[in-house]
Protein backbone atom coordinates (compact mmCIF):
# COMPACT_ATOMS: atom_id res chain seq x y z
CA UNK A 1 -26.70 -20.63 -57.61
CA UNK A 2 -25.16 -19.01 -54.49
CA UNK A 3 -22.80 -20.14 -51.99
CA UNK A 4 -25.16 -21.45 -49.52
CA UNK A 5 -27.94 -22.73 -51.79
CA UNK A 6 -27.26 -26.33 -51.00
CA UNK A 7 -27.34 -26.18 -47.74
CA UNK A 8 -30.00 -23.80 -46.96
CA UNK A 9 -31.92 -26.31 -48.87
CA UNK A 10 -30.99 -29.35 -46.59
CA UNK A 11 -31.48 -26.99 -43.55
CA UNK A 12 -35.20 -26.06 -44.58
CA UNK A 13 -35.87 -29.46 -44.23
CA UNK A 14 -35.53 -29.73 -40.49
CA UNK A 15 -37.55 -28.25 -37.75
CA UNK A 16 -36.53 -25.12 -36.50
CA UNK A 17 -35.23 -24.50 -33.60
CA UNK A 18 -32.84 -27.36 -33.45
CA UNK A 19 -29.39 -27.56 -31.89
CA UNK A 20 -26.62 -27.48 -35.00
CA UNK A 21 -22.98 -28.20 -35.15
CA UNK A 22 -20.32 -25.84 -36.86
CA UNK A 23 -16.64 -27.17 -37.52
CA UNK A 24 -14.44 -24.66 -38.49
CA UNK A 25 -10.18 -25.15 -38.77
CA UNK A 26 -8.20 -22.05 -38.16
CA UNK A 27 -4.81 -21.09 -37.90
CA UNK A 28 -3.60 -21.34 -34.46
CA UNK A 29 -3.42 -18.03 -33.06
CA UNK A 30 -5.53 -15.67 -30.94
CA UNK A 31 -6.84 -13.62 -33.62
CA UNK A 32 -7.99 -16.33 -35.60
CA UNK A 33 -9.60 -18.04 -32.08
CA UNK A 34 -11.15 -14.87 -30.89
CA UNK A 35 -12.66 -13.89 -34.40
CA UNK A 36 -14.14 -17.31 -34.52
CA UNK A 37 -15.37 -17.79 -30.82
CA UNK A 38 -17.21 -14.77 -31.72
CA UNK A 39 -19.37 -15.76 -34.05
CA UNK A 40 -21.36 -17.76 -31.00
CA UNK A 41 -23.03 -16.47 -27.86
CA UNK A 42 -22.25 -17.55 -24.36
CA UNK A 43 -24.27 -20.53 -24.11
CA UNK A 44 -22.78 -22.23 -27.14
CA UNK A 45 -20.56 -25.55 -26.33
CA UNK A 46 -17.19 -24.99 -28.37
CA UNK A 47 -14.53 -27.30 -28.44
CA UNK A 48 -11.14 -27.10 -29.76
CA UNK A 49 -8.37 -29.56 -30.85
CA UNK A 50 -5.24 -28.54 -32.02
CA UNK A 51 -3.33 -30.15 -34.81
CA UNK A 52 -0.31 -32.28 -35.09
CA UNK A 53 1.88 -29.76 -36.11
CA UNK A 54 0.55 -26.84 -33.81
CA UNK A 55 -0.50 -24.60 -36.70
CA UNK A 56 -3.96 -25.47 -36.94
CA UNK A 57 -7.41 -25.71 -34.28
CA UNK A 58 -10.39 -27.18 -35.49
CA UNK A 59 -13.09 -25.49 -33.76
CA UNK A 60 -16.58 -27.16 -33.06
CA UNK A 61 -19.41 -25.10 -31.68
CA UNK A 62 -23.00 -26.79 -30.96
CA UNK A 63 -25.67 -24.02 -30.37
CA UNK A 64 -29.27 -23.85 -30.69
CA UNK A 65 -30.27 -22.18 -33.92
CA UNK A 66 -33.80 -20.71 -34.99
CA UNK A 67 -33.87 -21.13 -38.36
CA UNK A 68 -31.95 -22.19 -41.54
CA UNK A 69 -31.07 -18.83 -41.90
CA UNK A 70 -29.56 -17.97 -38.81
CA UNK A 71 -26.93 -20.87 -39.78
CA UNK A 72 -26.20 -19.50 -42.89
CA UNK A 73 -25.97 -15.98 -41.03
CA UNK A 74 -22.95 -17.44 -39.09
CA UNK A 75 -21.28 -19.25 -41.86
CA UNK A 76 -21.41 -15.99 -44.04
CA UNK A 77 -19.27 -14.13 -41.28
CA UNK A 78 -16.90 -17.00 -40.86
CA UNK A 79 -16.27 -16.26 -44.17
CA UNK A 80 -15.09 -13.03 -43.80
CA UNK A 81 -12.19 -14.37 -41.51
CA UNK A 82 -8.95 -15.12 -43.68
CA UNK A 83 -7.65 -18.39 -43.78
CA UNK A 84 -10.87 -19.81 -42.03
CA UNK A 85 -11.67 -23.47 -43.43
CA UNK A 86 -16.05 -24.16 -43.22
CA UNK A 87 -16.58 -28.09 -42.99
């Protein structure tokens, strides 16, 4: 079963398009920031919070997907960013 099996499953189940909500924590630096805030276009509402400590941002992004696969699209290249936590 892969990665994203799960939840392309509970995705198919919706109707498509539909806004969606990615969380994503980082470490708190411009790389990290930058390489996430890419992974959304321009009309995508992103928030951030920072942590306690300073070290960390959660990142929230609400955009308006297509499909079920466009989401998993996005989490695949998050992946690709070190240290990048996917809630």
């Amino acid at each position: 079963m892969g990665t994203f099996d799960t939840l392309r499953a509970q995705l198919e189940e919706q109707e498509w398009p539909n806004v969606y909500l990615f969380k994503f924590i980082v470490p708190n630096d411009n790389t990290h920031l930058a390489q996430v805030t890419a992974l959304f276009d321009a009309n995508s509402e992103i928030s951030y919070h920072h942590s306690g400590t300073g070290k960390y941002v959660s990142l929230s992004a609400k955009e308006v997907m297509l499909s079920a696969a466009d989401i998993i699209a996005v989490y695949e290249r998050a992946a690709l960013i070190p240290g990048i936590i996917s809630l």
